[in-house]
C-alpha atoms as a PDB file:
ATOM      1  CA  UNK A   1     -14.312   6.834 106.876  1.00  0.00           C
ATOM      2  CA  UNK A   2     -15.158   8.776 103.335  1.00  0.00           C
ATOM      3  CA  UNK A   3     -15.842  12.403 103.304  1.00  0.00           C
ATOM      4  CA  UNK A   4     -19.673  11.311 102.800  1.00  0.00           C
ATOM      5  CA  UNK A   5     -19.774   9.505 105.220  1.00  0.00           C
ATOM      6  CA  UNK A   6     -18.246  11.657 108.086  1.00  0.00           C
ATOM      7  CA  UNK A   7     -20.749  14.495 106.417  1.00  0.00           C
ATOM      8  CA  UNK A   8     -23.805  12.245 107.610  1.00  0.00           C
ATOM      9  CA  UNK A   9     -22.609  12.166 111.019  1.00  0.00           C
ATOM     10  CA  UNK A  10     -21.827  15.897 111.143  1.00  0.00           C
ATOM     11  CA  UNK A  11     -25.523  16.238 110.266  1.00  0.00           C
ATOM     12  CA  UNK A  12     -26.767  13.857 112.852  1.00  0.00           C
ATOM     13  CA  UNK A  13     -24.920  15.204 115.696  1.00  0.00           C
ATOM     14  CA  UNK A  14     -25.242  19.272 114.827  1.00  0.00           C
ATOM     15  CA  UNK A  15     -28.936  18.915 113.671  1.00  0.00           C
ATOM     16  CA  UNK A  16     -31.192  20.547 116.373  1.00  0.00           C
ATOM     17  CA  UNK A  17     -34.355  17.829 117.146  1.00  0.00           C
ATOM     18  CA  UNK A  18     -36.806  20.839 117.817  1.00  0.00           C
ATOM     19  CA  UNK A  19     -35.680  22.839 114.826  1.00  0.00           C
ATOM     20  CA  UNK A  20     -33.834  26.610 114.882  1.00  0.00           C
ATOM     21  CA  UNK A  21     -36.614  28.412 117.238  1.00  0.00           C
ATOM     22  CA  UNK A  22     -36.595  25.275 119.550  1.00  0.00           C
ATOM     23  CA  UNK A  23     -32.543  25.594 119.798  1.00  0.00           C
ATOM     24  CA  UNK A  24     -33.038  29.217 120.750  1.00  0.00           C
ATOM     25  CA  UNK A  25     -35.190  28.812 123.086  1.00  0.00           C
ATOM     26  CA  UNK A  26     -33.268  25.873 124.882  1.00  0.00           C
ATOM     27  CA  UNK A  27     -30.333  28.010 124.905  1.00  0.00           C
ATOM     28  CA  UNK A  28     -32.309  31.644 126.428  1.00  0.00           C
ATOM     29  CA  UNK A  29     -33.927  29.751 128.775  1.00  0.00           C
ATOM     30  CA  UNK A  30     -31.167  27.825 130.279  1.00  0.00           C
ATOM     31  CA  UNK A  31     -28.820  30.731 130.208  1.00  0.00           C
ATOM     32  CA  UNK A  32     -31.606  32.740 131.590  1.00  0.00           C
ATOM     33  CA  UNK A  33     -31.458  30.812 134.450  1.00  0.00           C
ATOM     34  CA  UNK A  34     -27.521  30.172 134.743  1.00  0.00           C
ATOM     35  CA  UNK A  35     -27.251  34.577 134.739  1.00  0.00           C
ATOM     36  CA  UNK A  36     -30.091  34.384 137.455  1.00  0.00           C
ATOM     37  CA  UNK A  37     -28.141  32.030 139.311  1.00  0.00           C
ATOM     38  CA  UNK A  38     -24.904  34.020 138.573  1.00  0.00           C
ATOM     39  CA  UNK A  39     -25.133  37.821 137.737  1.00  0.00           C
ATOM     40  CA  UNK A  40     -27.887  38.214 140.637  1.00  0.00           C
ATOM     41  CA  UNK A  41     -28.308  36.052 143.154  1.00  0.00           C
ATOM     42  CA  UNK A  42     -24.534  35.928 143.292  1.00  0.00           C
ATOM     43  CA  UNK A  43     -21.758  37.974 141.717  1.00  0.00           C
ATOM     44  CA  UNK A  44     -19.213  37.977 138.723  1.00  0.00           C
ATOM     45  CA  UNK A  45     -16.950  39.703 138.523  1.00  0.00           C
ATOM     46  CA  UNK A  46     -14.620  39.430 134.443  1.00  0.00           C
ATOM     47  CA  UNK A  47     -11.237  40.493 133.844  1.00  0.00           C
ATOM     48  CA  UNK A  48     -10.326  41.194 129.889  1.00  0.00           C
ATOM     49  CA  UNK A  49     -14.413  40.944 129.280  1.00  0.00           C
ATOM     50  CA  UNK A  50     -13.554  42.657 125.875  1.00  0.00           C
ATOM     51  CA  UNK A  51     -11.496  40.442 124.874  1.00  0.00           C
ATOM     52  CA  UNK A  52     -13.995  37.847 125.458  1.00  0.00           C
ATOM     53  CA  UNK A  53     -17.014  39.639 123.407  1.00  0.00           C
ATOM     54  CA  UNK A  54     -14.402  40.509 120.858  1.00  0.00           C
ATOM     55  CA  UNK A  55     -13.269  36.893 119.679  1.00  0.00           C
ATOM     56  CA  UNK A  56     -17.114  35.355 120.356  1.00  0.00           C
ATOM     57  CA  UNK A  57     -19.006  37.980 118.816  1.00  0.00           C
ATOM     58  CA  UNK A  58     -17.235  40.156 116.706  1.00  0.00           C
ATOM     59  CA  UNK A  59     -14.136  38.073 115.193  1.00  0.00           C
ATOM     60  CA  UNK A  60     -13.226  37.472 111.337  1.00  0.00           C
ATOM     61  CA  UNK A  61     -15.858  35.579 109.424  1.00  0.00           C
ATOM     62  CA  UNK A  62     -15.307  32.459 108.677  1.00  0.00           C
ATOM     63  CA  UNK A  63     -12.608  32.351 111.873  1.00  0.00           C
ATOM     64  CA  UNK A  64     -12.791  29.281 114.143  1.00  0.00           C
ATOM     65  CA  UNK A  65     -12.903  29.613 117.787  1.00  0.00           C
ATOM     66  CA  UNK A  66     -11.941  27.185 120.896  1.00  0.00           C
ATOM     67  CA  UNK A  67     -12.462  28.596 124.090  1.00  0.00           C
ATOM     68  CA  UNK A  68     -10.811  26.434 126.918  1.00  0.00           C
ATOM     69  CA  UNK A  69     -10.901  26.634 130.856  1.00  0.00           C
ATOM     70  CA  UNK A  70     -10.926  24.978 133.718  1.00  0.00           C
ATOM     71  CA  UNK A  71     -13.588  22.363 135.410  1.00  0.00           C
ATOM     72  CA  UNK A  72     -14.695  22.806 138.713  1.00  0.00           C
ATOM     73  CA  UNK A  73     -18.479  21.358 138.638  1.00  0.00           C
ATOM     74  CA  UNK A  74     -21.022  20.301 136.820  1.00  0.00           C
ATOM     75  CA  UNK A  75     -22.569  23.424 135.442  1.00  0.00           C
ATOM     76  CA  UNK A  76     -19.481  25.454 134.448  1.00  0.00           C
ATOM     77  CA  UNK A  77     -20.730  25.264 130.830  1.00  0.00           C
ATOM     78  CA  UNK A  78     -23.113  26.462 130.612  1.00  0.00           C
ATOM     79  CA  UNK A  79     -22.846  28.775 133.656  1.00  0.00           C
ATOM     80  CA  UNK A  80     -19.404  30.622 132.891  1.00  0.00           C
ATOM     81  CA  UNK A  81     -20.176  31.168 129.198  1.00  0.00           C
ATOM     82  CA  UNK A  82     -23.954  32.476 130.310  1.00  0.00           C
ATOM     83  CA  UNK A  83     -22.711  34.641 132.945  1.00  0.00           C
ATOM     84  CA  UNK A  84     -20.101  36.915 130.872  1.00  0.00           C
ATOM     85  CA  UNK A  85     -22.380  36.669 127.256  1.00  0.00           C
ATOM     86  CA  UNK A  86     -24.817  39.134 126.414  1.00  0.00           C
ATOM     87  CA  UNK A  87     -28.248  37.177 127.173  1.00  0.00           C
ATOM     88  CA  UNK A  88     -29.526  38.552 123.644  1.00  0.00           C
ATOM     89  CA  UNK A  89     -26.685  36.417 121.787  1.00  0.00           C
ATOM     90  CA  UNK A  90     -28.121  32.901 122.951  1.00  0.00           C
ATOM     91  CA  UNK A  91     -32.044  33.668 121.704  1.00  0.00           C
ATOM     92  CA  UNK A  92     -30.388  35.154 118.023  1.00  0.00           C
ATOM     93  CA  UNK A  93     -28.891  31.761 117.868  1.00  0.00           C
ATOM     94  CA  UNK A  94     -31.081  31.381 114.315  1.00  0.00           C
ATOM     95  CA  UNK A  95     -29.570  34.532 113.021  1.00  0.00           C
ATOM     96  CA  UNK A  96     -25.775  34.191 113.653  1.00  0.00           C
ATOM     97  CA  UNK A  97     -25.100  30.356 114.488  1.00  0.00           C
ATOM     98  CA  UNK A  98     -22.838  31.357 116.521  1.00  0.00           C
ATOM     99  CA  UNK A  99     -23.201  30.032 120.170  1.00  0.00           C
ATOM    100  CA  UNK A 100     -20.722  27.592 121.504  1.00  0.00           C
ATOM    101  CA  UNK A 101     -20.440  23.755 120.758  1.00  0.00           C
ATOM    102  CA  UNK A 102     -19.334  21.722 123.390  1.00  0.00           C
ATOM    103  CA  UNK A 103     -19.374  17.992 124.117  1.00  0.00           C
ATOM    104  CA  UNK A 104     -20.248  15.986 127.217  1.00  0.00           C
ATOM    105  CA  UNK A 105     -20.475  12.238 127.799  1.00  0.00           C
ATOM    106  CA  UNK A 106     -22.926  10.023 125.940  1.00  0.00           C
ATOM    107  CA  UNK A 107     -23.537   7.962 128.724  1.00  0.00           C
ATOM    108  CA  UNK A 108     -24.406  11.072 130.890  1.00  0.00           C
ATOM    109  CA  UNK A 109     -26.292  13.122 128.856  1.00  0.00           C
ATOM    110  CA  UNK A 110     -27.812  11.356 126.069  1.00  0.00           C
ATOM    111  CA  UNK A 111     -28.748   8.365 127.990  1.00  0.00           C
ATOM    112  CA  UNK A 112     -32.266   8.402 127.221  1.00  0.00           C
ATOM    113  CA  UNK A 113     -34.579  10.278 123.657  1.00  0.00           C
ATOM    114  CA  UNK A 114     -35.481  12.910 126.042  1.00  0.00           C
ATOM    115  CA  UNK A 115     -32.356  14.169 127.402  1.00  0.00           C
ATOM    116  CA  UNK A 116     -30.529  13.772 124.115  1.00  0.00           C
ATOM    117  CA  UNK A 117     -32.902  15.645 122.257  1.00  0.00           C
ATOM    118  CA  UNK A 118     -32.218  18.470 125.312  1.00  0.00           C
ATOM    119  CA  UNK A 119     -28.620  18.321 124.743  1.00  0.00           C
ATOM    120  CA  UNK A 120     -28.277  18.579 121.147  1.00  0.00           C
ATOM    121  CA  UNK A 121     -30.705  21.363 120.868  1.00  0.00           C
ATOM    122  CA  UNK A 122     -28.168  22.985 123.647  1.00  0.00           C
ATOM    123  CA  UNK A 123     -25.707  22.588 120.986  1.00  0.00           C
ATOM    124  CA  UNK A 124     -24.109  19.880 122.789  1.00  0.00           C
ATOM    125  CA  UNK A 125     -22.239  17.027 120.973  1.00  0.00           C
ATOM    126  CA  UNK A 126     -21.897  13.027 122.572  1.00  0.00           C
ATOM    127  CA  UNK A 127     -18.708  12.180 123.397  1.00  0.00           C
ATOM    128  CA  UNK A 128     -17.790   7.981 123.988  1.00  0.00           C
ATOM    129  CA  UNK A 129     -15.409   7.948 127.185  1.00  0.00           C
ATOM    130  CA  UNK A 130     -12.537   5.759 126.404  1.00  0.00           C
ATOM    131  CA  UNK A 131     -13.500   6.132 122.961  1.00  0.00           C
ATOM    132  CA  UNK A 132     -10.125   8.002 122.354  1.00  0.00           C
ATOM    133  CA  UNK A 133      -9.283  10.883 119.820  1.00  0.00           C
ATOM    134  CA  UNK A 134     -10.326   8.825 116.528  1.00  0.00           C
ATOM    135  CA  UNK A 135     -14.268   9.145 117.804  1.00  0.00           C
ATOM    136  CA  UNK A 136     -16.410  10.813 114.412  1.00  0.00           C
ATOM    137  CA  UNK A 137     -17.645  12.871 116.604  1.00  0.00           C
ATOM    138  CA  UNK A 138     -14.179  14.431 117.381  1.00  0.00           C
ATOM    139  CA  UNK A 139     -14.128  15.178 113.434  1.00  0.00           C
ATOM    140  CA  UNK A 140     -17.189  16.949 113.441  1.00  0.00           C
ATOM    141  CA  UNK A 141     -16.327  18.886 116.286  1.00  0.00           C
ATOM    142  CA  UNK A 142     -13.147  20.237 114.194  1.00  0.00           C
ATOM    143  CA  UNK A 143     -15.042  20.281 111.135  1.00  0.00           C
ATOM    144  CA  UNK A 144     -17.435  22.869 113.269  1.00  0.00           C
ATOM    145  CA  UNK A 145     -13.969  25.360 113.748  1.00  0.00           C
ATOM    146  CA  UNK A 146     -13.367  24.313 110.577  1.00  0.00           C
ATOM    147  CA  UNK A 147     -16.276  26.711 108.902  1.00  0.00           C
ATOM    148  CA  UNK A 148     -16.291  29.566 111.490  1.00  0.00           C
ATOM    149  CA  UNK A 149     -17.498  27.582 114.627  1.00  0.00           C
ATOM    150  CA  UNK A 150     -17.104  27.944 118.621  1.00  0.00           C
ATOM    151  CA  UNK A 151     -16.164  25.181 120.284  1.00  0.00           C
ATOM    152  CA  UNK A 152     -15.715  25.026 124.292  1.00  0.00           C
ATOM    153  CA  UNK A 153     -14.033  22.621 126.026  1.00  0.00           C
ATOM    154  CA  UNK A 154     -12.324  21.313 128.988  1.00  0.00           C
ATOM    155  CA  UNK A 155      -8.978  20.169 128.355  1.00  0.00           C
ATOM    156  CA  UNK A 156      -8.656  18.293 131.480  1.00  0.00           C
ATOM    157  CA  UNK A 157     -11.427  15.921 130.687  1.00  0.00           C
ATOM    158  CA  UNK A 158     -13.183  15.982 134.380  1.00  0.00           C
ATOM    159  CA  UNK A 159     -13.677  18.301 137.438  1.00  0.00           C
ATOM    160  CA  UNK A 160     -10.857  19.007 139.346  1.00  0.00           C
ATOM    161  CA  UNK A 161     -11.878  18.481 142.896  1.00  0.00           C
ATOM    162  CA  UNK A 162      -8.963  20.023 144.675  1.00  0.00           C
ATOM    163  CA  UNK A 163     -10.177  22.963 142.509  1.00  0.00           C
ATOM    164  CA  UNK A 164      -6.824  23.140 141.242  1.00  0.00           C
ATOM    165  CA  UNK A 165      -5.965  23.158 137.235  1.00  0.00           C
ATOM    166  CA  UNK A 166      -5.343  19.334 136.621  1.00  0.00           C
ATOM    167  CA  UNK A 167      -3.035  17.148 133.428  1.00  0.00           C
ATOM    168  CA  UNK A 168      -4.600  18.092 130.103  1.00  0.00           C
ATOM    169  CA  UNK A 169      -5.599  15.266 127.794  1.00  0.00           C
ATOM    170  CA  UNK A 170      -4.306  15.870 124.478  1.00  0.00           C
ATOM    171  CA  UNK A 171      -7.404  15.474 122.201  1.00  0.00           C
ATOM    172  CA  UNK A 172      -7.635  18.984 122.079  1.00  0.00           C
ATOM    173  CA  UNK A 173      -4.723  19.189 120.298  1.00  0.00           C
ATOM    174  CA  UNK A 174      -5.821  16.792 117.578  1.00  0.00           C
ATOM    175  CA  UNK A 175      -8.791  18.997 117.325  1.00  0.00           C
ATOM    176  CA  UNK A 176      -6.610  22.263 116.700  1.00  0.00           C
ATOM    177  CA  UNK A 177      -4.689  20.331 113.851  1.00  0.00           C
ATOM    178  CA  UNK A 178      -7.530  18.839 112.180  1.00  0.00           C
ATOM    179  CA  UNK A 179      -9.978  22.218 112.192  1.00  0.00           C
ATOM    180  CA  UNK A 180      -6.822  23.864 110.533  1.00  0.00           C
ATOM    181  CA  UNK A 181      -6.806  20.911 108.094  1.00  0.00           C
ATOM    182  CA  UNK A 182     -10.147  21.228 106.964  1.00  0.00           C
ATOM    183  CA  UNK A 183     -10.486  25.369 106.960  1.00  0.00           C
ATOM    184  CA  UNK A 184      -7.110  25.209 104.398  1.00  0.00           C
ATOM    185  CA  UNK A 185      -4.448  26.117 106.799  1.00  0.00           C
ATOM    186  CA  UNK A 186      -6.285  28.797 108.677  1.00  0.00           C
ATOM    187  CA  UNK A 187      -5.557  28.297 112.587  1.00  0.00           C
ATOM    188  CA  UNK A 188      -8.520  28.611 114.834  1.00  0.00           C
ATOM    189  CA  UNK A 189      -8.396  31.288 118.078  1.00  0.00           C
ATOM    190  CA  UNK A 190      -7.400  29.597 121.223  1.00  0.00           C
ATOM    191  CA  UNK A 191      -8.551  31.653 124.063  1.00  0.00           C
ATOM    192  CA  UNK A 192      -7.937  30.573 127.444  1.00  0.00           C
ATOM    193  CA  UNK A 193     -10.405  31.447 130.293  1.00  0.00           C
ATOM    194  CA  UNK A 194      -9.940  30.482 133.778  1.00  0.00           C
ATOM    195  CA  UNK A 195     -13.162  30.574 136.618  1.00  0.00           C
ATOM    196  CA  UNK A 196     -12.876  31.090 140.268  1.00  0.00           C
ATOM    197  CA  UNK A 197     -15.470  30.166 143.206  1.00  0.00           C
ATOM    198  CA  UNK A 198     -17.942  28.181 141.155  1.00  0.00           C
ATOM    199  CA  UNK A 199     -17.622  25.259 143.534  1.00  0.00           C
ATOM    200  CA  UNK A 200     -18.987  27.512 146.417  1.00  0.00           C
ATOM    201  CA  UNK A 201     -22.311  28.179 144.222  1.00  0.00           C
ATOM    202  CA  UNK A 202     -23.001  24.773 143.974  1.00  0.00           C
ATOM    203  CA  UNK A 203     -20.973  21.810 145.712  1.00  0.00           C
ATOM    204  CA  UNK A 204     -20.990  18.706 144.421  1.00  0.00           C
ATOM    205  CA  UNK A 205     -22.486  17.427 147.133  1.00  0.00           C
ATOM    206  CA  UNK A 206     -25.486  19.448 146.648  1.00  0.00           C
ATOM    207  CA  UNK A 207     -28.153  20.505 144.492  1.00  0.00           C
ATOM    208  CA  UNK A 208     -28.959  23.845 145.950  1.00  0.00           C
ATOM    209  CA  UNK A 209     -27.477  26.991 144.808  1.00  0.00           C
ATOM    210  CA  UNK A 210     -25.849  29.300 147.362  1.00  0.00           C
ATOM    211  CA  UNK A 211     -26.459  33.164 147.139  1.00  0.00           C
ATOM    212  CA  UNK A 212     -24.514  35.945 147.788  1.00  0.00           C
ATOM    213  CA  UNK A 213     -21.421  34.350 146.262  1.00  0.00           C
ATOM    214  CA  UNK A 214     -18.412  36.400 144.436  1.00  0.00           C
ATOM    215  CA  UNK A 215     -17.174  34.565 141.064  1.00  0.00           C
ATOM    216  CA  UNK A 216     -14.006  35.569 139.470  1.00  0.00           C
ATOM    217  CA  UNK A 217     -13.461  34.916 135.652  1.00  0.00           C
ATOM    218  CA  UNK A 218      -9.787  36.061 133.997  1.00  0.00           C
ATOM    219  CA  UNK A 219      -9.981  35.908 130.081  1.00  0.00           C
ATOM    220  CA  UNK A 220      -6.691  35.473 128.908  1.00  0.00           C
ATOM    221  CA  UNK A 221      -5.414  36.729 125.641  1.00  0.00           C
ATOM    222  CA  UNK A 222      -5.871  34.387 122.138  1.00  0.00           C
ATOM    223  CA  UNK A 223      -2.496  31.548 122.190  1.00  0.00           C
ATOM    224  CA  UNK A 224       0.058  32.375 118.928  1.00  0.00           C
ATOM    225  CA  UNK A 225       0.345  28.431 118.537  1.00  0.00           C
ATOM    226  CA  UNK A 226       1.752  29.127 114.608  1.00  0.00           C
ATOM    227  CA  UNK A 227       5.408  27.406 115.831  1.00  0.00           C
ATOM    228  CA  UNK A 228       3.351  24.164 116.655  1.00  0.00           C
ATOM    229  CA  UNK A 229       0.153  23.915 114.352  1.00  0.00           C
ATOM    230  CA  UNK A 230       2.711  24.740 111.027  1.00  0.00           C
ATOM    231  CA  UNK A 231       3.630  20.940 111.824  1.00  0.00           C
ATOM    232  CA  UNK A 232      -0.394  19.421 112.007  1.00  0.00           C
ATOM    233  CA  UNK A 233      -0.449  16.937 109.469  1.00  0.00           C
ATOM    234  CA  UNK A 234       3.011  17.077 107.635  1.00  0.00           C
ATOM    235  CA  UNK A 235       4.794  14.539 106.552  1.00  0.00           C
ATOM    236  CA  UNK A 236       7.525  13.184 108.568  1.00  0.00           C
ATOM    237  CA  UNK A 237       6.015  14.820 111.462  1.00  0.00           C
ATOM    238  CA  UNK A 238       5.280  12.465 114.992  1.00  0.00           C
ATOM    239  CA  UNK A 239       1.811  13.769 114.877  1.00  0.00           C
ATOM    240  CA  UNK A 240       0.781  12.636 118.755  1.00  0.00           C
ATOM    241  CA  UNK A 241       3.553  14.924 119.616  1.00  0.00           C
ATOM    242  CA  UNK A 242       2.359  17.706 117.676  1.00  0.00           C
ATOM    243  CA  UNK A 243      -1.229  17.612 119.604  1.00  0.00           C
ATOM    244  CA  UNK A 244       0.949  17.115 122.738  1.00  0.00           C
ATOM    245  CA  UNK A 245       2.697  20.138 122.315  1.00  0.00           C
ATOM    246  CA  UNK A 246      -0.224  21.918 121.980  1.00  0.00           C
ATOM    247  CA  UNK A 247      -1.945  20.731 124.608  1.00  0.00           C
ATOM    248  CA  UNK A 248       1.037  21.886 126.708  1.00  0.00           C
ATOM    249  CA  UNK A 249       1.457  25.045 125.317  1.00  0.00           C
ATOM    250  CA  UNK A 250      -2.220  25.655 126.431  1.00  0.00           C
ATOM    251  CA  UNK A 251      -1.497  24.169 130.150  1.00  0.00           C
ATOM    252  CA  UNK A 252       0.956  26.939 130.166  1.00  0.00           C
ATOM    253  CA  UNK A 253      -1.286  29.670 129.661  1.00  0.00           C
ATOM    254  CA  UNK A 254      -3.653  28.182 131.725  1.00  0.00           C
ATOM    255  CA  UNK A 255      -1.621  27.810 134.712  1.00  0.00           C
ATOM    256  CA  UNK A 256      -0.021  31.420 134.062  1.00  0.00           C
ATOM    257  CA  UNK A 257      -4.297  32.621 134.408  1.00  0.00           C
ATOM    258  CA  UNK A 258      -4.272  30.536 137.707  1.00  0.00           C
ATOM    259  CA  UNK A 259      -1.493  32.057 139.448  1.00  0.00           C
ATOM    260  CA  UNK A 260      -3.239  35.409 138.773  1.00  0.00           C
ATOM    261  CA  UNK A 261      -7.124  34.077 140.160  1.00  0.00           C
ATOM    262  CA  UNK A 262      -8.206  34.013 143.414  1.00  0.00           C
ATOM    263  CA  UNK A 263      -8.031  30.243 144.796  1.00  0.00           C
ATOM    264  CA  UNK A 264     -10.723  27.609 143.847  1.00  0.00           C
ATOM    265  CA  UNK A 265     -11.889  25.668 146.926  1.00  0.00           C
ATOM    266  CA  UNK A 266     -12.291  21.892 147.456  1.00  0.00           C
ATOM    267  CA  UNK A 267     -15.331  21.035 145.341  1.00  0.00           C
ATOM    268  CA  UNK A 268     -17.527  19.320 148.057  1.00  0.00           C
ATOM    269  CA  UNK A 269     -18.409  20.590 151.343  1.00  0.00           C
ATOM    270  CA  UNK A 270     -17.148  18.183 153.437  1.00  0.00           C
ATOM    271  CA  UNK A 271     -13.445  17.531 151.612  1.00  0.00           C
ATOM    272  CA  UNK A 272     -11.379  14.321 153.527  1.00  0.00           C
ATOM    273  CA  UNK A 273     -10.707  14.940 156.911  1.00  0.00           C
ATOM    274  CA  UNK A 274     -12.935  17.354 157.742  1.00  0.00           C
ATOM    275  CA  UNK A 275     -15.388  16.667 160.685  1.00  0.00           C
ATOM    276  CA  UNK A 276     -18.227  15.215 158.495  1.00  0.00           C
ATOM    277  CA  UNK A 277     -16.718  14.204 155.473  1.00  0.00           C
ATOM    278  CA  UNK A 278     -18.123  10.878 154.155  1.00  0.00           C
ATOM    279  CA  UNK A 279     -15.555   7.642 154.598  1.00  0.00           C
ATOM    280  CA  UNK A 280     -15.034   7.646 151.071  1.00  0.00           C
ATOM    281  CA  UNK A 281     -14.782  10.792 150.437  1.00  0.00           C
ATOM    282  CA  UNK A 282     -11.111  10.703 148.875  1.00  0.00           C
ATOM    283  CA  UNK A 283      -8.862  12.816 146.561  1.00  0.00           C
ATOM    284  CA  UNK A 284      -5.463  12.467 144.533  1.00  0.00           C
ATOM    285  CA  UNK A 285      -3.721  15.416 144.534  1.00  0.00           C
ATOM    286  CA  UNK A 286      -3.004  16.667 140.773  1.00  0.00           C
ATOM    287  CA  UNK A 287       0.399  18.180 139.869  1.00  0.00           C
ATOM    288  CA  UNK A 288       0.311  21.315 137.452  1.00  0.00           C
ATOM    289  CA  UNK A 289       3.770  21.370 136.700  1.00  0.00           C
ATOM    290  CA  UNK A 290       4.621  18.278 135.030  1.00  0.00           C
ATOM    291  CA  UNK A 291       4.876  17.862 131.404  1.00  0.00           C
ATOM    292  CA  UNK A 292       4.058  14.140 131.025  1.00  0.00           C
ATOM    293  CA  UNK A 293       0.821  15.108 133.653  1.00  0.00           C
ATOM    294  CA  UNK A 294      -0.194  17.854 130.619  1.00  0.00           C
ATOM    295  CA  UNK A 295       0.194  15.361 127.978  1.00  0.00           C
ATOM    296  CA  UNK A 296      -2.176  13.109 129.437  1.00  0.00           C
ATOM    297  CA  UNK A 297      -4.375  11.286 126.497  1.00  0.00           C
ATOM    298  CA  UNK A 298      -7.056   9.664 128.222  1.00  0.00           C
ATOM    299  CA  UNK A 299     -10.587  10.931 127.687  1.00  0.00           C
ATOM    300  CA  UNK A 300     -13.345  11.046 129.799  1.00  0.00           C
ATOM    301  CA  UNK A 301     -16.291  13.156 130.090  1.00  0.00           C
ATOM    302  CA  UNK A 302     -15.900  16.089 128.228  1.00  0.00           C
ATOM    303  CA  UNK A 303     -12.737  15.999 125.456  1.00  0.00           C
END
């Protein structure tokens, strides 16, 4: 694919359907209600919050940013990044540019005009599942870093139902190299975050919100990956082990935030073998500690 060509798709998949005001208004109304939901109905609680409103807000111009954390349900993005980011930052959208991109399945949430107009205007790109780390769409994602961007993402790919971090695919990784590419050799900020007690707001068995929950979100510091990404895209370099290695280096710091978080519960109400629990209601239990687990390079619903 030519440089033109990849440009066109950038547009197409960036380009908010109801215009600037439209995209701020999708993104102060839903975080609106994702802070109601959050910050009073319930509680959170944020550990390092500086370091968070340093690196989204207030970082070098021009500076790429991917934020990564765990996935525990379906409204983690954009609940955790509403909950700990100054409301006032997602209706200035027009001035800055600056709120997150992230990307969730095509079939999910662009499967009809309505919802994908909804979705892009939340800044939200469509990923293909199975469509590997090739996709255009993970190119424009980098390209996004590339020129100053926020990107969020789930490195796992899917929610973790034992609420436990799960194997990271290694698109992620691809994404790192490729932003760096395209910027000239800057490296982007990797900044892990890691959520606790989301599942407890809203099962996945449900639709209703609980109340009087307490959430716990640990913002770790920004990854030095400059021993890894000095190999992106040099000759002579295995470059699928270059994105695994950085993928793994992230797992790392991931897993060192979840040994210092309170404990995520099962994700629906009535996990296996509880009194109630439906018949096929059934769960594989996800290692954390395995290498060849946190090079995993499947993709599914978010990259």
């Amino acid at each position: 694919m030519d440089a033109l060509e990849q440009c066109q798709i950038d547009e197409a998949i960036t380009s908010p359907p109801w215009g600037q005001i439209g995209r701020a208004f999708t993104l102060g109304i839903i975080s609106g209600a994702c802070k109601l939901v959050l910050n009073v109905i319930n509680t959170t609680s944020v550990e390092n919050h500086d370091i968070w409103l340093k690196h989204v807000m207030n970082r070098e111009l021009g500076r790429g940013l991917i934020t990564i954390s765990n996935h525990t349900t379906l409204v983690d993005d954009p609940g955790v990044i509403s909950a700990i980011t100054p409301w006032w930052y997602f209706w200035s959208e027009p001035q800055h540019h600056g709120m997150r991109w992230s990307m969730c399945a095509k079939e999910v949430c662009f499967k009809n005009d309505l919802l994908r107009q909804f979705f892009a205007n939340g800044k939200v790109m469509p990923i293909v599942r199975g469509g590997g780390v090739d996709q255009p769409v993970m190119t424009t994602a980098a390209n996004q870093v590339a020129t100053g961007g926020w990107l969020h993402v789930f490195p796992e790919g899917r929610i973790m139902m034992t609420g436990k971090l799960g194997p990271f695919r290694w698109g992620v990784g691809k994404v790192v190299c490729d932003a760096k590419k395209a910027s000239g050799g800057k490296d982007p900020i990797i900044l892990p975050i890691f959520h606790s007690n989301m599942a407890a707001v809203l099962p996945l068995d449900t639709y209703m919100v609980r109340a009087g929950k307490q959430i716990s979100v640990t913002i770790g510091e920004p990854l030095d990956l400059t021993d890894i990404t000095c190999r992106c895209h040099q000759p002579g370099q295995d470059q699928q082990k270059v994105w695994k290695d950085i993928t793994l280096r992230m797992h790392h710091a991931m897993s060192e935030l979840q040994e210092r978080c309170p404990g995520n519960p099962y994700q629906r109400e009535n996990p296996p073998g509880k009194p109630g629990a439906a018949s096929g209601s059934t769960t594989q239990s996800v290692g954390t500690d395995k290498a060849t687990e946190a090079m995993d390079p499947r993709l599914d619903s978010r990259a």
